[in-house]
C-alpha atoms as a PDB file:
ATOM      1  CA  UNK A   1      -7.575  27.978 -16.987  1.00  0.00           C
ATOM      2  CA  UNK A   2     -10.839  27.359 -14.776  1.00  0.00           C
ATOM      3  CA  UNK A   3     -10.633  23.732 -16.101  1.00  0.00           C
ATOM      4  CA  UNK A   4      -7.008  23.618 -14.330  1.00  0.00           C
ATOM      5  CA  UNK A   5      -8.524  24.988 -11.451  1.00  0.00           C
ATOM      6  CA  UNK A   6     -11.048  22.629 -10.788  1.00  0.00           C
ATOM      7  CA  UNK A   7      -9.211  19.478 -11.425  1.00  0.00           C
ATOM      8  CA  UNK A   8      -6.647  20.404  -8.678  1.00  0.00           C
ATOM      9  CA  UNK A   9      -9.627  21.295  -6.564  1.00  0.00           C
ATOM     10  CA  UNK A  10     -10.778  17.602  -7.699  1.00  0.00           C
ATOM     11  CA  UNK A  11      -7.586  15.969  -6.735  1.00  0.00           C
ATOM     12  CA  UNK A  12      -7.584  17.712  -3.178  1.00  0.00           C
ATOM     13  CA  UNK A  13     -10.193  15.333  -2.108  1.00  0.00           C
ATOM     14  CA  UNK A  14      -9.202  12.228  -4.282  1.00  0.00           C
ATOM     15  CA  UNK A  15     -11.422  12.629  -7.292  1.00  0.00           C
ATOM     16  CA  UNK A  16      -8.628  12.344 -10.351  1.00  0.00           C
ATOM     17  CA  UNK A  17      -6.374  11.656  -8.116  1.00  0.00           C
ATOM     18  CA  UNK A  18      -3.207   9.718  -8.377  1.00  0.00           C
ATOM     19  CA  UNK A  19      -3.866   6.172  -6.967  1.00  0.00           C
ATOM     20  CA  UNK A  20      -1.458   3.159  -6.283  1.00  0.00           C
ATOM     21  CA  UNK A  21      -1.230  -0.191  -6.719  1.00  0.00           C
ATOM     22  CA  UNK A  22       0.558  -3.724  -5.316  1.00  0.00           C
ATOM     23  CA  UNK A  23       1.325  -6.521  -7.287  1.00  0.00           C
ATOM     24  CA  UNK A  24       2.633  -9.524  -5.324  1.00  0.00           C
ATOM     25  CA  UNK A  25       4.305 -12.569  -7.166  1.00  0.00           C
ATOM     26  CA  UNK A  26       1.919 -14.317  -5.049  1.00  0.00           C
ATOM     27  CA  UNK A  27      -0.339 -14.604  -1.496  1.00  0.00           C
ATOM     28  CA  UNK A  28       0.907 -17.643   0.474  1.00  0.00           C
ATOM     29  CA  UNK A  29       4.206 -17.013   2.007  1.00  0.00           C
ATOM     30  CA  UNK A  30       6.187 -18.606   4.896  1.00  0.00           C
ATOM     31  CA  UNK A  31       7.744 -17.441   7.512  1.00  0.00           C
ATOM     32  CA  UNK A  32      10.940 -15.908   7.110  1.00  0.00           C
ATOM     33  CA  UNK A  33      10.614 -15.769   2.932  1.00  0.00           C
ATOM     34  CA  UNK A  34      11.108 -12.833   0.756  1.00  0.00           C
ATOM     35  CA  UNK A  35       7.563 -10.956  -0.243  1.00  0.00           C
ATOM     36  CA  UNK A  36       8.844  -9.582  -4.150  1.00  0.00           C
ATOM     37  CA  UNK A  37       6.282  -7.381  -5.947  1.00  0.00           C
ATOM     38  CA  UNK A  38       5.921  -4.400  -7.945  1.00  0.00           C
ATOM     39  CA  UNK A  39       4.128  -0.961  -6.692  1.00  0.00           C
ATOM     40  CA  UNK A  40       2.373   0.882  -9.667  1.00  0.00           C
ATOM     41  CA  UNK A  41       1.630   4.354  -9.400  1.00  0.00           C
ATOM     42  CA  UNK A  42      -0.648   5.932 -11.611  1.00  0.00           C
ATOM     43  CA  UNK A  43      -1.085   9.689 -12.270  1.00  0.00           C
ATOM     44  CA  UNK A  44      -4.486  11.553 -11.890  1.00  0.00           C
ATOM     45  CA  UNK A  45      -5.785  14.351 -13.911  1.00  0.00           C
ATOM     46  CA  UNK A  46      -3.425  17.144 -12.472  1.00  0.00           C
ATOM     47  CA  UNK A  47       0.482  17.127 -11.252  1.00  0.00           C
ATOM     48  CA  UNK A  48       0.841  15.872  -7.957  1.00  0.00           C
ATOM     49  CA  UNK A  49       4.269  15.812  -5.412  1.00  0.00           C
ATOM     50  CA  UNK A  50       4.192  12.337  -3.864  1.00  0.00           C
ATOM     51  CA  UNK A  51       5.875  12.885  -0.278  1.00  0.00           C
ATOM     52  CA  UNK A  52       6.641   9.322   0.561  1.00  0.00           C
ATOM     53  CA  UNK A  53       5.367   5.794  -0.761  1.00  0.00           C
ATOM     54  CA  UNK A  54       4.761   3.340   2.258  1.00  0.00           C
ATOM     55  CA  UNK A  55       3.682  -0.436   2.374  1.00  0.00           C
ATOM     56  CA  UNK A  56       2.473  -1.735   5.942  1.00  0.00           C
ATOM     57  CA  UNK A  57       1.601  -5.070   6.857  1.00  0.00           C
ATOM     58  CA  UNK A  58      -0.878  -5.519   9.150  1.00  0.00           C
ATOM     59  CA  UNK A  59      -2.247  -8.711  11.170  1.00  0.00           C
ATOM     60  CA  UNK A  60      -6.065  -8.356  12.101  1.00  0.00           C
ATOM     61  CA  UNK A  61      -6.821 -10.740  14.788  1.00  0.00           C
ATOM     62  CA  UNK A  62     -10.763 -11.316  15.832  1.00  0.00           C
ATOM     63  CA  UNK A  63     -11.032 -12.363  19.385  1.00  0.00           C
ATOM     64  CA  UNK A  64     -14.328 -12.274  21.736  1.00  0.00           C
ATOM     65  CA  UNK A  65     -16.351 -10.648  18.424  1.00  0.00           C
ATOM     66  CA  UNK A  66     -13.671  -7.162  18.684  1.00  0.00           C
ATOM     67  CA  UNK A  67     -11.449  -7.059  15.557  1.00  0.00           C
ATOM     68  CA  UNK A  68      -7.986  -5.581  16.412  1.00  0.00           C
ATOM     69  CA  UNK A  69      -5.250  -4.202  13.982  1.00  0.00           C
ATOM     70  CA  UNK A  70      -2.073  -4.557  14.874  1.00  0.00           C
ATOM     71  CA  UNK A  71       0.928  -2.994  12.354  1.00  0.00           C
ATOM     72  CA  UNK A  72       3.728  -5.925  12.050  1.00  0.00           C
ATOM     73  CA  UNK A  73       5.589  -3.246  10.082  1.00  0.00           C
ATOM     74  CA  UNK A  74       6.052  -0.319   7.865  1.00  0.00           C
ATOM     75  CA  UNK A  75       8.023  -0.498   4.769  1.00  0.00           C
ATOM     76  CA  UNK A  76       8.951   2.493   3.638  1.00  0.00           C
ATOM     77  CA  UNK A  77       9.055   2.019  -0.392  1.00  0.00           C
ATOM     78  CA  UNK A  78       9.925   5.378  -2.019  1.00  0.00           C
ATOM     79  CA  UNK A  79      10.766   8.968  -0.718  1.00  0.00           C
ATOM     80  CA  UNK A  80       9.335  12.554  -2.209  1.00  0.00           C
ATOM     81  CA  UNK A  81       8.685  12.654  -6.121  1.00  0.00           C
ATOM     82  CA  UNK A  82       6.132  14.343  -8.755  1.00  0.00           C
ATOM     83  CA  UNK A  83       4.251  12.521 -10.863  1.00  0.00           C
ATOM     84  CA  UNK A  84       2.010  14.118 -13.952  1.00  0.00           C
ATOM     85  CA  UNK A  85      -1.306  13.387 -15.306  1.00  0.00           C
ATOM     86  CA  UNK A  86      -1.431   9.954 -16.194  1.00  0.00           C
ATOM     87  CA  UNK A  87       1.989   8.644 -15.973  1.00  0.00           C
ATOM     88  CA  UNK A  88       3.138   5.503 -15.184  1.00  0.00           C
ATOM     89  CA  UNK A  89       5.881   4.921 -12.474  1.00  0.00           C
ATOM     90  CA  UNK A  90       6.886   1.298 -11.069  1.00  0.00           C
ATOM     91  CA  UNK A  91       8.945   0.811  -8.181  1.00  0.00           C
ATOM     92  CA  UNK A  92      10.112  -2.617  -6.703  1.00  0.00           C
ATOM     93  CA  UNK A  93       9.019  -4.100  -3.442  1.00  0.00           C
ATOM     94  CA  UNK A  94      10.080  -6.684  -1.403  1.00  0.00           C
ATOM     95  CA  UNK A  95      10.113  -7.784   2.198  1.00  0.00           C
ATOM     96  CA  UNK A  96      11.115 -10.494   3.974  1.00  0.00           C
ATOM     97  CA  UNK A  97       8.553 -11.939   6.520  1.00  0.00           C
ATOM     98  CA  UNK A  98       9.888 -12.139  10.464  1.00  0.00           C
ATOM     99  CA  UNK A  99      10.171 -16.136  10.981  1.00  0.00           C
ATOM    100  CA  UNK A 100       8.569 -15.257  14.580  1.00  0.00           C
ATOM    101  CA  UNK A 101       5.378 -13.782  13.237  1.00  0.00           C
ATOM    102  CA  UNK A 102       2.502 -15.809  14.029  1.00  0.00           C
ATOM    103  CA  UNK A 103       1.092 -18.068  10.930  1.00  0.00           C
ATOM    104  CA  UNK A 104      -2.387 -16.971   9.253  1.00  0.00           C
ATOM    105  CA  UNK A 105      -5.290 -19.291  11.317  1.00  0.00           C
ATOM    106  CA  UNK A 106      -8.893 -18.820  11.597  1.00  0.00           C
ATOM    107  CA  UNK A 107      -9.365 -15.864  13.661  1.00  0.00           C
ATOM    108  CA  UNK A 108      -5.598 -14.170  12.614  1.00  0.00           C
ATOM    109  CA  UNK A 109      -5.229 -12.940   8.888  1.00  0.00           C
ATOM    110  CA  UNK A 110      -2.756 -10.414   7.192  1.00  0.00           C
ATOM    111  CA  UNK A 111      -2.556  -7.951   4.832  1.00  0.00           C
ATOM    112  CA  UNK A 112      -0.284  -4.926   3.285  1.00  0.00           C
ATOM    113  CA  UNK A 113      -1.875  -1.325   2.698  1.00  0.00           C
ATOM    114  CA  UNK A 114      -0.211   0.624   0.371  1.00  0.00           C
ATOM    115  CA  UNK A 115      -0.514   4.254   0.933  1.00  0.00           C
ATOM    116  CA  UNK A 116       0.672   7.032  -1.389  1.00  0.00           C
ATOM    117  CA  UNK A 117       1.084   9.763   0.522  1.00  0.00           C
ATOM    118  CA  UNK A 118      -0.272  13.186  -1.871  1.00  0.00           C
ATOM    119  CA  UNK A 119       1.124  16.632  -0.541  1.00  0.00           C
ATOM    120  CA  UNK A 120      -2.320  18.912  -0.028  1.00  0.00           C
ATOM    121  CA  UNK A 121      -4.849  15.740  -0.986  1.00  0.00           C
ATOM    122  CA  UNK A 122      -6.679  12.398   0.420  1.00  0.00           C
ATOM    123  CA  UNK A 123      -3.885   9.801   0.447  1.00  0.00           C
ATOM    124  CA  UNK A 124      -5.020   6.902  -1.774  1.00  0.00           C
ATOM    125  CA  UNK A 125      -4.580   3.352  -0.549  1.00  0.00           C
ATOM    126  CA  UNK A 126      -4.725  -0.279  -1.500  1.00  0.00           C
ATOM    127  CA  UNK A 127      -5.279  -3.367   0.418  1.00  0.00           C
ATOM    128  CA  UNK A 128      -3.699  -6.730  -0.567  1.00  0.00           C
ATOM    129  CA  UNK A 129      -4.421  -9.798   1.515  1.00  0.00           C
ATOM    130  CA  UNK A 130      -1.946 -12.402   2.232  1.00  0.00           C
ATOM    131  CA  UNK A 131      -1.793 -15.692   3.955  1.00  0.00           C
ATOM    132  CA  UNK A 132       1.444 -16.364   6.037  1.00  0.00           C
ATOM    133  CA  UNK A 133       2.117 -20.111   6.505  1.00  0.00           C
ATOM    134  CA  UNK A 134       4.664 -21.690   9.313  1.00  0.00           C
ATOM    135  CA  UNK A 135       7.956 -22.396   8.546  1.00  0.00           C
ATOM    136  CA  UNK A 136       9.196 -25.592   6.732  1.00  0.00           C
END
């Protein structure tokens, strides 16, 4: 029982946690194309209620040495669900790209963090970078 105990204690602060991940068909996209890609979810060592699964892009732009972040959009990619010790869920992503959003460039890069959302624990991210190319 105290073994129970302590890996829910664990998970409260990410160790054991459950932890997510993107896969992307690929990183160069234009504007105005379809982003397709799968978002694994991996159980920790203990039961854990997911409240909500979301994917942002965001465009980091480095002007004058100060790096801003700027949040093109959030994608929201799955609602409340449990998911036990060391399961296995997959859930489909996709997203098409705005044809006005500015193209990658030195100086202007993009990328989507995917954050699982844990009821009572550290959310656990993951950062995939992408290049966004001008329309054809």
């Amino acid at each position: 029982m105290t073994t129970v105990l302590l890996r829910k204690m664990m998970s409260r602060v990410g160790v054991g946690s459950a932890h997510v991940d993107l896969i992307l068909n690929k990183s160069l996209w234009r504007q105005g194309e379809m982003i397709q890609g799968i978002v694994h979810i991996y159980g920790g060592t203990v039961e854990q209620r997911i409240e909500r699964l979301d994917v942002e892009l965001v465009q980091k732009t480095i002007e004058n040495g100060k790096e801003l972040d700027a949040i093109v959009a959030v994608i929201p990619a799955a609602g409340a669900f449990w998911i036990k010790p060391s399961e296995k869920k997959e859930i489909p992503f996709s997203y098409t790209i705005p044809e006005t959003l500015p193209p990658s460039r030195p100086g202007r890069s993009y990328r989507f963090i995917t954050r699982l959302h844990i009821e009572d624990a550290v959310d656990t991210l993951d950062f995939d970078y992408v290049q966004i190319l001008p329309k054809k």
